[in-house]
C-alpha atoms as a PDB file:
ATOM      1  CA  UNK A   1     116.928 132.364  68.220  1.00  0.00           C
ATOM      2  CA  UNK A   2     116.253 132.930  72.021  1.00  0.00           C
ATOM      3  CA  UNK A   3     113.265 131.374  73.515  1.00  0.00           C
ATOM      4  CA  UNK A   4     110.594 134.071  73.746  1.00  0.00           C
ATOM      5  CA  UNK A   5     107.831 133.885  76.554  1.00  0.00           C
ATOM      6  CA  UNK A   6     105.835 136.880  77.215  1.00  0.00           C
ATOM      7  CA  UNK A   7     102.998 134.542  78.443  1.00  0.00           C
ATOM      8  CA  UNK A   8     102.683 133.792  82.334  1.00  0.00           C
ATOM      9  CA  UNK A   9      99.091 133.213  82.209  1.00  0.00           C
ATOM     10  CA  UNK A  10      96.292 131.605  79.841  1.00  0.00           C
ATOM     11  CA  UNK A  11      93.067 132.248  79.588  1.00  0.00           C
ATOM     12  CA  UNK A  12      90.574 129.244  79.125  1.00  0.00           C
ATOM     13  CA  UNK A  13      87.718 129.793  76.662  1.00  0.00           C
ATOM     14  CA  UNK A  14      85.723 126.871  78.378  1.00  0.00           C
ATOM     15  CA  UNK A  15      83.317 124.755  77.204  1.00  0.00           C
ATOM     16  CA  UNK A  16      80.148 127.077  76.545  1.00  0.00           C
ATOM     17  CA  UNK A  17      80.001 130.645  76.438  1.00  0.00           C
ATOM     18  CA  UNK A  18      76.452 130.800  77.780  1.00  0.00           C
ATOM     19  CA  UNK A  19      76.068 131.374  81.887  1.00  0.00           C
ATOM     20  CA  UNK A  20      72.784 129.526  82.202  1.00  0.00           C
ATOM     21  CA  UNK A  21      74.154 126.697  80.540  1.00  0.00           C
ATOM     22  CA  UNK A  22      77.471 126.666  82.484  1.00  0.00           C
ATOM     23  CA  UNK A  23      75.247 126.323  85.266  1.00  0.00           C
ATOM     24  CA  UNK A  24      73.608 123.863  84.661  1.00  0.00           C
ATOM     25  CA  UNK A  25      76.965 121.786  83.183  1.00  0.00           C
ATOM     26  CA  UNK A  26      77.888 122.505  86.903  1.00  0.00           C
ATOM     27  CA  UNK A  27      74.915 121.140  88.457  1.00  0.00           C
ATOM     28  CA  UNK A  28      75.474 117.638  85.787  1.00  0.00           C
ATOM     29  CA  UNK A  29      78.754 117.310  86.045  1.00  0.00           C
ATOM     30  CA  UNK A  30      79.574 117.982  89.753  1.00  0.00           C
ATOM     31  CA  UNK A  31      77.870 114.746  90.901  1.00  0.00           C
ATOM     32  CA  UNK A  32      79.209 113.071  87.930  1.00  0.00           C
ATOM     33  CA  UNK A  33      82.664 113.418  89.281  1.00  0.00           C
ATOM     34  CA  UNK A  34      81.813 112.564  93.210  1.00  0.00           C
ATOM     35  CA  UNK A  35      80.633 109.497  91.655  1.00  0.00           C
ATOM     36  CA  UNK A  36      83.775 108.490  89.720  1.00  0.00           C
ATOM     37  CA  UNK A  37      85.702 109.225  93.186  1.00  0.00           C
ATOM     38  CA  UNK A  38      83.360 107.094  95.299  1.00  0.00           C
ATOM     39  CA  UNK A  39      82.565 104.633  92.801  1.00  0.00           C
ATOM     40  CA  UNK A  40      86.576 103.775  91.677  1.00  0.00           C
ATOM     41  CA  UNK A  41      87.728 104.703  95.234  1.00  0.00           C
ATOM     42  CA  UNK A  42      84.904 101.486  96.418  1.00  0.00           C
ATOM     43  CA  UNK A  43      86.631  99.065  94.223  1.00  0.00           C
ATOM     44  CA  UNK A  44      90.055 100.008  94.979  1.00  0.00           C
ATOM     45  CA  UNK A  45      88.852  99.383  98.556  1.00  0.00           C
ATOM     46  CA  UNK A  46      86.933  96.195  97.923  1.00  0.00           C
ATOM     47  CA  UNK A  47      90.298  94.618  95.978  1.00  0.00           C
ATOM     48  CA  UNK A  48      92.218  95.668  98.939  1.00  0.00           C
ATOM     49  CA  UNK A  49      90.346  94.360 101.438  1.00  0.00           C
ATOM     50  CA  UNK A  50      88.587  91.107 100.101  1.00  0.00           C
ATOM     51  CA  UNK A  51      90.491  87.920 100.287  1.00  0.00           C
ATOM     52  CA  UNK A  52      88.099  86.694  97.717  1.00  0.00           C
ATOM     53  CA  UNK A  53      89.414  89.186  94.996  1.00  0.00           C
ATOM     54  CA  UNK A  54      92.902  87.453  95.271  1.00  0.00           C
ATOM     55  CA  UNK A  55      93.418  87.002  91.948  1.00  0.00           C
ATOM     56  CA  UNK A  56      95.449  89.152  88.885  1.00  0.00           C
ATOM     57  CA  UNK A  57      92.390  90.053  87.252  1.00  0.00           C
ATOM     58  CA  UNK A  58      91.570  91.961  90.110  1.00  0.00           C
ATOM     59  CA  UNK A  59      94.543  93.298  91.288  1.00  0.00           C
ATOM     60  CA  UNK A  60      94.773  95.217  88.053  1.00  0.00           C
ATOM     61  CA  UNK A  61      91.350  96.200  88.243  1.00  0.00           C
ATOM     62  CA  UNK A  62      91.878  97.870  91.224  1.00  0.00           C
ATOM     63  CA  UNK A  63      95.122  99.777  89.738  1.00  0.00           C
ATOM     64  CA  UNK A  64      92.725 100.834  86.668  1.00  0.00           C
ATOM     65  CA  UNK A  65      90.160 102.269  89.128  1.00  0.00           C
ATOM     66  CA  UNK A  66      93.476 103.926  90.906  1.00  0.00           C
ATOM     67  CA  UNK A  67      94.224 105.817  87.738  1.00  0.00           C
ATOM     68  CA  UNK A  68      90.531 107.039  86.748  1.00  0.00           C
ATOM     69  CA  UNK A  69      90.536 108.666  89.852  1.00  0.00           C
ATOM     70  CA  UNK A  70      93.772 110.162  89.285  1.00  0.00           C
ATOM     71  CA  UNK A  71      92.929 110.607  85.687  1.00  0.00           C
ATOM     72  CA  UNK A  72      89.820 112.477  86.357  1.00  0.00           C
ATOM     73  CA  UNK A  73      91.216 114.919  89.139  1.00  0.00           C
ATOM     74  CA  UNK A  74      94.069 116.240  86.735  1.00  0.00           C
ATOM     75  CA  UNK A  75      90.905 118.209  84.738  1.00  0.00           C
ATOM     76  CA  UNK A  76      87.832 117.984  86.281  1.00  0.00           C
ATOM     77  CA  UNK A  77      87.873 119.733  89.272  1.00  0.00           C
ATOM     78  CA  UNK A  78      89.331 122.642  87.796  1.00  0.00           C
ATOM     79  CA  UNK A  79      86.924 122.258  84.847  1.00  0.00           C
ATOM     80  CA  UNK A  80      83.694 122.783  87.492  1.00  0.00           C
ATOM     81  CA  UNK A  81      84.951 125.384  89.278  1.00  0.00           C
ATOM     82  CA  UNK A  82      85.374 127.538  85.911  1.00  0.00           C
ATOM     83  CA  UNK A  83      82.166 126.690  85.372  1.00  0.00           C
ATOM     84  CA  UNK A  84      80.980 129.316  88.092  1.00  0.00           C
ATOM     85  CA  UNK A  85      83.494 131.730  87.163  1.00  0.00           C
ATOM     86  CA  UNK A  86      83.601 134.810  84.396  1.00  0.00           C
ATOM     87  CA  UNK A  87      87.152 134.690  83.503  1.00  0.00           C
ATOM     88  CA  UNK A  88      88.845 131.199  83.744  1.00  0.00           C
ATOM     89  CA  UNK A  89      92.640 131.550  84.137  1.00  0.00           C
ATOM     90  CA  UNK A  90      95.089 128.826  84.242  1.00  0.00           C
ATOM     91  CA  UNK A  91      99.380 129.623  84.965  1.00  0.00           C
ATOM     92  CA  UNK A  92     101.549 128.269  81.898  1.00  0.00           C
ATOM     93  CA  UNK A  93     103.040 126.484  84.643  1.00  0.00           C
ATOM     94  CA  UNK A  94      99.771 124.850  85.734  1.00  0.00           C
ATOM     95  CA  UNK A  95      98.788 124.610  82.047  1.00  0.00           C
ATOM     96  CA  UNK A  96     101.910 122.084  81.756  1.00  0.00           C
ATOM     97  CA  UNK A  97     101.249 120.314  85.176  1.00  0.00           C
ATOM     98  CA  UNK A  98      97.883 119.300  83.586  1.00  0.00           C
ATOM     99  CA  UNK A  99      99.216 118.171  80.019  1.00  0.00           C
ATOM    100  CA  UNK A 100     101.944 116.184  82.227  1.00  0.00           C
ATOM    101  CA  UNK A 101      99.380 114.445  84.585  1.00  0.00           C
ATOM    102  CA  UNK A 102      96.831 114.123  82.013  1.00  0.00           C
ATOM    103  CA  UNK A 103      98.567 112.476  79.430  1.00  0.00           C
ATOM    104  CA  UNK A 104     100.718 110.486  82.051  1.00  0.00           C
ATOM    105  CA  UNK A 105      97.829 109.104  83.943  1.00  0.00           C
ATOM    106  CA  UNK A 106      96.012 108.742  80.714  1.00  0.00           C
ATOM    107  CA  UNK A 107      98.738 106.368  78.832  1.00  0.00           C
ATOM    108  CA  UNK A 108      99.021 104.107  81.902  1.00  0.00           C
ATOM    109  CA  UNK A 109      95.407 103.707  81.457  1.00  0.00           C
ATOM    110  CA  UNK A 110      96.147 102.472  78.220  1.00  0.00           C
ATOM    111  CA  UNK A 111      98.485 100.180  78.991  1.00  0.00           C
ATOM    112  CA  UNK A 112      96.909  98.677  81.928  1.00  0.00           C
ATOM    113  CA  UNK A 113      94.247  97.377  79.552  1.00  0.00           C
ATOM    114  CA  UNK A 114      96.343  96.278  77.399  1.00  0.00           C
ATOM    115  CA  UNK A 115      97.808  93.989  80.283  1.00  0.00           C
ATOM    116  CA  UNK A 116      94.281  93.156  81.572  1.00  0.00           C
ATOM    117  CA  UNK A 117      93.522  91.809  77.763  1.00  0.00           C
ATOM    118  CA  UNK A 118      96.903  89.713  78.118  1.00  0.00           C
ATOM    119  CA  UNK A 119      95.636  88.501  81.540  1.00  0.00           C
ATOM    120  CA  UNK A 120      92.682  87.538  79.734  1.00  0.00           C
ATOM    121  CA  UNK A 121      94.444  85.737  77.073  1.00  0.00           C
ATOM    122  CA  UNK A 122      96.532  83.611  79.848  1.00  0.00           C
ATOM    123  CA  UNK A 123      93.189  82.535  81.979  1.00  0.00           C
ATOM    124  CA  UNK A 124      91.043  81.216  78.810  1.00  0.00           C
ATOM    125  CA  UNK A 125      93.803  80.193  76.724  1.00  0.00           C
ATOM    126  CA  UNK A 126      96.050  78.739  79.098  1.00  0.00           C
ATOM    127  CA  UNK A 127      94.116  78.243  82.248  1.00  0.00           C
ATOM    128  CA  UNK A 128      96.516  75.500  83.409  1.00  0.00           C
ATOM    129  CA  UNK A 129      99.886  77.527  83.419  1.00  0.00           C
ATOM    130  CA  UNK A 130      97.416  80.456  84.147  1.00  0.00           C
ATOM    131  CA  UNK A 131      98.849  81.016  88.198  1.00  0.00           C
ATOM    132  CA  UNK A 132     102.345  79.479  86.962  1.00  0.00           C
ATOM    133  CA  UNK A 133     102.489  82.854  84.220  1.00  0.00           C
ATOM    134  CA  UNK A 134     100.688  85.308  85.816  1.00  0.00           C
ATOM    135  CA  UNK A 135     103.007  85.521  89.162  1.00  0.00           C
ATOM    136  CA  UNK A 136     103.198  88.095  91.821  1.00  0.00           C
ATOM    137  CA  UNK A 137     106.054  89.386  90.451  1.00  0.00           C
ATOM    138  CA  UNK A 138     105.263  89.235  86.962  1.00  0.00           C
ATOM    139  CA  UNK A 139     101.764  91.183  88.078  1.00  0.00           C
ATOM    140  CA  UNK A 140     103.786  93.984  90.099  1.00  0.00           C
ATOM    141  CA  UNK A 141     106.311  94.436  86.809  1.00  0.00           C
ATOM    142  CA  UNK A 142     103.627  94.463  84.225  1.00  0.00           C
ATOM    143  CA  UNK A 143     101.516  97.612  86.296  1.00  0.00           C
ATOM    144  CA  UNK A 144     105.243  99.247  87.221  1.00  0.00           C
ATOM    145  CA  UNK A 145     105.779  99.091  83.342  1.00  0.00           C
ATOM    146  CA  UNK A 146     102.458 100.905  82.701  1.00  0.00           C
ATOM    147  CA  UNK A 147     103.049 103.866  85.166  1.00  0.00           C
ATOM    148  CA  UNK A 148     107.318 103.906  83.633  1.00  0.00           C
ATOM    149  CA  UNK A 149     105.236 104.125  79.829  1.00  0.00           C
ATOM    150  CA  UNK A 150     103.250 106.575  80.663  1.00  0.00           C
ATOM    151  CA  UNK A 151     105.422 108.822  83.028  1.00  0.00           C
ATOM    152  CA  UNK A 152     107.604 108.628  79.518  1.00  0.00           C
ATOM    153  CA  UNK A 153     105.202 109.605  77.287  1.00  0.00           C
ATOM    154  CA  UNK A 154     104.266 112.647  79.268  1.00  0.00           C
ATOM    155  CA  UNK A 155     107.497 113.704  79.580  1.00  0.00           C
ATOM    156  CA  UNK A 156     108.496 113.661  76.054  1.00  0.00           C
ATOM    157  CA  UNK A 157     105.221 115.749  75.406  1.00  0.00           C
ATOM    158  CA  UNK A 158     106.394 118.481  77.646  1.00  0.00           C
ATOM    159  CA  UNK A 159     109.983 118.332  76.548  1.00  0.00           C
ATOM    160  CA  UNK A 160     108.684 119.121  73.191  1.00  0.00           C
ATOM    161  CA  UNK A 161     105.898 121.852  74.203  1.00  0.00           C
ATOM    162  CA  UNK A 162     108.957 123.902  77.130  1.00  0.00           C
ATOM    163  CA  UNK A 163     111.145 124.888  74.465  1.00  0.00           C
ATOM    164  CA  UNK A 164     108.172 127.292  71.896  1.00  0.00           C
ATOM    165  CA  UNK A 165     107.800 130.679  72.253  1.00  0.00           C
ATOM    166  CA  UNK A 166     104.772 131.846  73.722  1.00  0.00           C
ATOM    167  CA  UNK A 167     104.460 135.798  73.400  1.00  0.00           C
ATOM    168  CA  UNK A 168     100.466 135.890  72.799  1.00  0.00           C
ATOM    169  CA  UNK A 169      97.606 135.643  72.103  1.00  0.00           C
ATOM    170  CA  UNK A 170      97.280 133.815  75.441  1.00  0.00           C
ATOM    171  CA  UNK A 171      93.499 132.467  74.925  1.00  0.00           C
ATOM    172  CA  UNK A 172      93.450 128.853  74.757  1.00  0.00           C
ATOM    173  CA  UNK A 173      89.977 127.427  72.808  1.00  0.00           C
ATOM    174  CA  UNK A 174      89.275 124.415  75.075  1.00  0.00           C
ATOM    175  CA  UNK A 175      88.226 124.046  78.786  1.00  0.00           C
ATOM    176  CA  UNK A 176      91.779 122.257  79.837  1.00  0.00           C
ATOM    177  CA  UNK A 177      94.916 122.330  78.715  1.00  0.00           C
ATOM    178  CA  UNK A 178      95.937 120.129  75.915  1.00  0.00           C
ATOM    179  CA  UNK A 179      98.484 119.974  73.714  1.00  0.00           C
ATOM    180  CA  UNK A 180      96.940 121.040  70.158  1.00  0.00           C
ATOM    181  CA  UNK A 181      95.210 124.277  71.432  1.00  0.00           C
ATOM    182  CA  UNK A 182      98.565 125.349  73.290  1.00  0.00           C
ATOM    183  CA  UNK A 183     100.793 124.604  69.998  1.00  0.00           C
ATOM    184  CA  UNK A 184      98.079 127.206  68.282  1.00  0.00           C
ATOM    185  CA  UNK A 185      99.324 130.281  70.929  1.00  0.00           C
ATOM    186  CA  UNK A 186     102.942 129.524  69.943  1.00  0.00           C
ATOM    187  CA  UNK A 187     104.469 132.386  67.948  1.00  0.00           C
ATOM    188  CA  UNK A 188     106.521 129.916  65.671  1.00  0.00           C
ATOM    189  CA  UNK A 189     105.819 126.909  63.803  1.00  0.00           C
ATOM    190  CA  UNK A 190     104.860 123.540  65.493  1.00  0.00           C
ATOM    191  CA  UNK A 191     104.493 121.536  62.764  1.00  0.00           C
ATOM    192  CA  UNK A 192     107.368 119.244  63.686  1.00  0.00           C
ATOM    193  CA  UNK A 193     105.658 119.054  66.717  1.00  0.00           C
ATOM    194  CA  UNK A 194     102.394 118.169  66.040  1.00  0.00           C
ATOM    195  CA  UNK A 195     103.694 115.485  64.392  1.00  0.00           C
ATOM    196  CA  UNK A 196     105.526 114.126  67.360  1.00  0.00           C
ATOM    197  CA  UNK A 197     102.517 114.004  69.435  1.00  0.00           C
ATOM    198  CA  UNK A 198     100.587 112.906  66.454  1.00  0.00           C
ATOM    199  CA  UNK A 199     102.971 109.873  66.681  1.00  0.00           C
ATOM    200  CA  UNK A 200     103.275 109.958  70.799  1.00  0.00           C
ATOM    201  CA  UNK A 201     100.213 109.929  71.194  1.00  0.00           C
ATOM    202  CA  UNK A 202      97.987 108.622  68.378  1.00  0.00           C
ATOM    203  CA  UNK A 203     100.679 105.665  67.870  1.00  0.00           C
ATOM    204  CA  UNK A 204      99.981 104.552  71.596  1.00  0.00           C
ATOM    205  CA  UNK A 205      96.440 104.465  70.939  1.00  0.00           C
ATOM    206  CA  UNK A 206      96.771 102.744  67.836  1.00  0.00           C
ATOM    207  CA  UNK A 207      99.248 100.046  68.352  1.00  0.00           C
ATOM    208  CA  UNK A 208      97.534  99.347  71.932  1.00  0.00           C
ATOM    209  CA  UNK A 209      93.757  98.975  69.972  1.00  0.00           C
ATOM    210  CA  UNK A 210      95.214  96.672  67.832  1.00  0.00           C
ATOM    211  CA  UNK A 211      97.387  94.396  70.226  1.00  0.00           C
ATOM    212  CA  UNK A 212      93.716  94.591  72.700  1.00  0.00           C
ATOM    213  CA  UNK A 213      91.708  93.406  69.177  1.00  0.00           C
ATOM    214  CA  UNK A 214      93.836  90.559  68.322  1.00  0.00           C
ATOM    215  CA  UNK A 215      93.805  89.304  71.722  1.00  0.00           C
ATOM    216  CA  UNK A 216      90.629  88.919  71.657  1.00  0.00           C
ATOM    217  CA  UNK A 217      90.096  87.509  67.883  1.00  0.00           C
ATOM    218  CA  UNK A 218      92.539  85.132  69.575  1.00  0.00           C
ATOM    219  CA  UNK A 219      90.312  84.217  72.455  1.00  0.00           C
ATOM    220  CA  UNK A 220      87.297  84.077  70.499  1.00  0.00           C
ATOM    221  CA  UNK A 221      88.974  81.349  68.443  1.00  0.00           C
ATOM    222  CA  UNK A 222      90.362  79.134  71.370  1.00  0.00           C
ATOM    223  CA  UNK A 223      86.696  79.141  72.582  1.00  0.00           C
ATOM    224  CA  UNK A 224      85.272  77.322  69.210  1.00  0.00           C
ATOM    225  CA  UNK A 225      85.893  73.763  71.200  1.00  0.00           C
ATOM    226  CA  UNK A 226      84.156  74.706  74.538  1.00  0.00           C
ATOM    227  CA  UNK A 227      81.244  74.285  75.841  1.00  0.00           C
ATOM    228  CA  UNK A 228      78.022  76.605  75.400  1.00  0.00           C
ATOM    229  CA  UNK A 229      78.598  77.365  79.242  1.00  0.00           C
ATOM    230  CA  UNK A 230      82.152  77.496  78.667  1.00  0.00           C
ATOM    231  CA  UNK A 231      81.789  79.861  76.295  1.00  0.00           C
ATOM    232  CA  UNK A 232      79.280  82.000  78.180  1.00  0.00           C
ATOM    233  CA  UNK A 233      81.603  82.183  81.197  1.00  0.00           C
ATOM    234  CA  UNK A 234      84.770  83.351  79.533  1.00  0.00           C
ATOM    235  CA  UNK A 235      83.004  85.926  77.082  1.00  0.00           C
ATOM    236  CA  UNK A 236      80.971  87.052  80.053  1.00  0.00           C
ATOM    237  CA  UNK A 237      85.119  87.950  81.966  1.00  0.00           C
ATOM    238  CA  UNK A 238      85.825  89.707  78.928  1.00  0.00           C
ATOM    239  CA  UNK A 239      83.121  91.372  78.162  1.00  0.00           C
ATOM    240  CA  UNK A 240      83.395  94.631  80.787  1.00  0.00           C
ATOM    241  CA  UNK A 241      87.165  94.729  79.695  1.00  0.00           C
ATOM    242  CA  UNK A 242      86.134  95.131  75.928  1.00  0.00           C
ATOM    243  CA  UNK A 243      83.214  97.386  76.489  1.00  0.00           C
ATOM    244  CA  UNK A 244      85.872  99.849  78.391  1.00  0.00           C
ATOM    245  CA  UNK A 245      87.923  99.604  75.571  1.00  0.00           C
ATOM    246  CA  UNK A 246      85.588 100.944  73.154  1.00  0.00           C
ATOM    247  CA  UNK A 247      84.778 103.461  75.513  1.00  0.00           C
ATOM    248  CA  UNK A 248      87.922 104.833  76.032  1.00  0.00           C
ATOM    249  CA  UNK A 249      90.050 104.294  72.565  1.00  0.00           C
ATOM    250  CA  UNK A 250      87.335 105.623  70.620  1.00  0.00           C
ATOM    251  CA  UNK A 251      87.451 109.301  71.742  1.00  0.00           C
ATOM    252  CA  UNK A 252      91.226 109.445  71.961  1.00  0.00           C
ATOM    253  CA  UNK A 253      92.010 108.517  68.577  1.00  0.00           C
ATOM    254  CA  UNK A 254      89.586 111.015  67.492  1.00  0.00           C
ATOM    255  CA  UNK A 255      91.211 113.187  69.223  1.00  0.00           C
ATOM    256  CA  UNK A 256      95.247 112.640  68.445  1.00  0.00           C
ATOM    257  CA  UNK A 257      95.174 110.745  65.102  1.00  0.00           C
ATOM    258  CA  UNK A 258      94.515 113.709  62.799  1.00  0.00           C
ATOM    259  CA  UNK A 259      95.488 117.133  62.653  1.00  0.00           C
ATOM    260  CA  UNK A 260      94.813 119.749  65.388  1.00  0.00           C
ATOM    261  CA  UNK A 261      91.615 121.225  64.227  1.00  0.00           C
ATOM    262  CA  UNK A 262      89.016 123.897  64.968  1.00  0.00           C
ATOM    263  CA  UNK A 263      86.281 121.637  65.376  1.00  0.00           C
ATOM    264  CA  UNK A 264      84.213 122.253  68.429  1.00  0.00           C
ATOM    265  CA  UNK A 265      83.269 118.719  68.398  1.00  0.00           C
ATOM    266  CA  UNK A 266      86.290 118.200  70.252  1.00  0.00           C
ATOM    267  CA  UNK A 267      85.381 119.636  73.578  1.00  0.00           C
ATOM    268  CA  UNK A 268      82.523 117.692  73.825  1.00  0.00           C
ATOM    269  CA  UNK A 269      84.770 114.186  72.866  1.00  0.00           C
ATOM    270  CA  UNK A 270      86.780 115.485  75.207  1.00  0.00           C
ATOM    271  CA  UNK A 271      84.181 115.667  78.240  1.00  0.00           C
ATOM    272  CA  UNK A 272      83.416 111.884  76.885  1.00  0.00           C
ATOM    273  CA  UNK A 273      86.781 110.838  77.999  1.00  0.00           C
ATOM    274  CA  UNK A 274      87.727 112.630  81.045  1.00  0.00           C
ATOM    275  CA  UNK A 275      84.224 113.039  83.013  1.00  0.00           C
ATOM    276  CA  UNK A 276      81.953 110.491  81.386  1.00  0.00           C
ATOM    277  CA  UNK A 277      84.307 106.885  80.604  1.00  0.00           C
ATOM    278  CA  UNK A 278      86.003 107.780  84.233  1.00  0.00           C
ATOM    279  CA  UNK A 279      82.489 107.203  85.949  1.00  0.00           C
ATOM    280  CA  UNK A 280      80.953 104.282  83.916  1.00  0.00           C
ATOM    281  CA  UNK A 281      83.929 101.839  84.384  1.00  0.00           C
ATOM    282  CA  UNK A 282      82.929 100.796  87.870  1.00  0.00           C
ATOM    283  CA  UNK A 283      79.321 100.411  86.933  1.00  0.00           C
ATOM    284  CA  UNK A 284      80.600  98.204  84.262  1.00  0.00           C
ATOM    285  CA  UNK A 285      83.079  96.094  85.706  1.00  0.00           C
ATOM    286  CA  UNK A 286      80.143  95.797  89.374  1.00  0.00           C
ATOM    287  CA  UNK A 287      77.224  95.619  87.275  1.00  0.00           C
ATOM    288  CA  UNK A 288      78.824  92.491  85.064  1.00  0.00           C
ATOM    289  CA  UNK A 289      80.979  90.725  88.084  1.00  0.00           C
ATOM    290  CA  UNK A 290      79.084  88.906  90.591  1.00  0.00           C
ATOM    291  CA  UNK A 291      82.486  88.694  92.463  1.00  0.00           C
ATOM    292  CA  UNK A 292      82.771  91.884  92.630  1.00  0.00           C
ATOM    293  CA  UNK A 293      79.320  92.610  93.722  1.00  0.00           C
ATOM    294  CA  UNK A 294      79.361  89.591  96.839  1.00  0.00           C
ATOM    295  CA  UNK A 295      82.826  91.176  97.695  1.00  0.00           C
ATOM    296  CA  UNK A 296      81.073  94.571  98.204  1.00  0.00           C
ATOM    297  CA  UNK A 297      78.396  93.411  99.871  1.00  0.00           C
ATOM    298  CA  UNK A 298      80.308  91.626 102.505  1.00  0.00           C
ATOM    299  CA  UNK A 299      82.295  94.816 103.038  1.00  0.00           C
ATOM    300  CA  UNK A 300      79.298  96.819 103.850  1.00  0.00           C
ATOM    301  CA  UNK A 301      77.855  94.257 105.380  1.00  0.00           C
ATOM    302  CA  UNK A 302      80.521  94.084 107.842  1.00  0.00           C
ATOM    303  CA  UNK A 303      80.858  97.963 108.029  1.00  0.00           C
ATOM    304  CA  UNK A 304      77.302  97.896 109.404  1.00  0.00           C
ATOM    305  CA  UNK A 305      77.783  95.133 111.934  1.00  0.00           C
ATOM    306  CA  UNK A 306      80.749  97.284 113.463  1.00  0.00           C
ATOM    307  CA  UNK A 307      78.889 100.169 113.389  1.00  0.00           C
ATOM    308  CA  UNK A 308      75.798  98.329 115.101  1.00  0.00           C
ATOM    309  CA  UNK A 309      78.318  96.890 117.509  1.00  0.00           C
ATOM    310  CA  UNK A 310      79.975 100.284 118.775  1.00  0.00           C
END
């Protein structure tokens, strides 16, 4: 049977009905975003420029903060802007740009924490092969692997979504474009499909929870025959990684490991993990990293001595 695609354009229910309140999600959210620009776009900045924040910890930090920016800007700033308009419209087209770039940027997020755990793993488990292990080159491979995943999951979601016929209803119950609320405007079954992103996507989250937990089950158990300060300084490396775990794998395997569902519940997990998580990670990984916070400080500090000096 021919593809059939009568649908050019989708409408996008949003997140609340209510004018007032959209208004007011405007007036929350707006400076919500600004701040997960500035805040990631500081530390990507502050690993660039400090020599003090040499090390592979850091240099994938500053790739993580890379993608929440990236991350973010695939829904949010469309998301605000609806939330001054009547009628939010999306193109199909642009509806599968943002499933791409979502779910693309949001798998290498994944993965880079699954290689910051393993970077965690080499430093207290093996800190004396820890620089021999963790090389350059090694460093540069394990982030190019994470973008390569990711840019492969994506595209294997849209390979799957191209190919349905779409000839309307073309009212899409969310405030982006995802996946499970497109498969319900398809005029066929997507069954088969769901499954495959049930697997694509849910699997991912899965598999890279568990690899991130038994890391650290492992580290917890090298660190029996330390020290009390020993102890306090390796949990205390680890402890901003694992707190951004829990804040990020938690609403996506809500999400994408169980069936698509009606639940408006899902929204709001949704606004959890693409304008909330985005914004807390560099308050996490600053407020818990005294490196972190000297390096900034010394980068201001010298930004105001220039600007004194001109």
């Amino acid at each position: 049977m021919a593809r059939t695609n009568n649908v050019t354009e989708l409408i996008i229910t949003g997140l609340f009905q209510d004018p007032e309140v959209q208004r007011v999600c405007f007036v929350l959210f707006l400076p919500v975003y600004l701040a997960t620009v500035l805040g990631n776009g500081l530390i990507v900045v502050t690993v660039s420029v400090s020599k003090s924040l040499r090390s592979p910890m850091y240099f994938f930090l500053g790739y993580l903060s890379l993608v929440e920016i990236t991350y973010s800007s695939t829904v949010v700033p469309k998301f605000i802007t609806d939330l001054l308009t009547k009628v939010k419209t999306i193109s199909f087209k642009g509806c599968l740009a943002q499933i791409f770039f979502s779910h693309f940027f949001g798998v290498t997020e994944i993965l880079l924490l699954v290689v910051m755990a393993y970077d965690r793993y080499v430093a207290i488990c093996k800190p004396l092969h820890y620089m021999n292990i963790m090389s350059r080159q090694l460093c540069h491979t394990l982030v190019a692997g994470s973008w390569l995943g990711g840019f492969i999951h994506s595209i294997i979601q849209v390979l799957i979504t191209i190919p349905l016929p779409f000839c309307g209803p073309n009212v899409i119950d969310h405030y982006f474009c995802d996946l499970q609320p497109l498969f319900k405007l398809a005029c066929s079954d997507t069954f088969v499909e769901g499954i495959v992103v049930l697997v694509n996507s849910g699997l991912i989250s899965v598999l890279s929870l568990i690899i991130l937990v038994s890391s650290y089950v492992i580290i917890l158990f090298s660190l029996r025959n330390r020290s009390a300060e020993g102890r306090r300084k390796a949990l205390s490396t680890c402890a901003s990684h694992i707190t951004v775990v829990i804040l990020f794998f938690g609403p996506a395997i809500f999400i994408y490991m169980r069936p698509s569902s009606t639940f408006t519940g899902d929204k709001l997990v949704a606004v959890f993990y693409t304008v909330i998580t985005p914004m807390l990670n560099p308050i996490i990984y600053t407020l818990r990293n005294a490196e972190v916070k000297i390096a900034m400080r010394k980068l201001w500090g010298k930004k105001e001595n220039s600007g004194m000096g001109t």
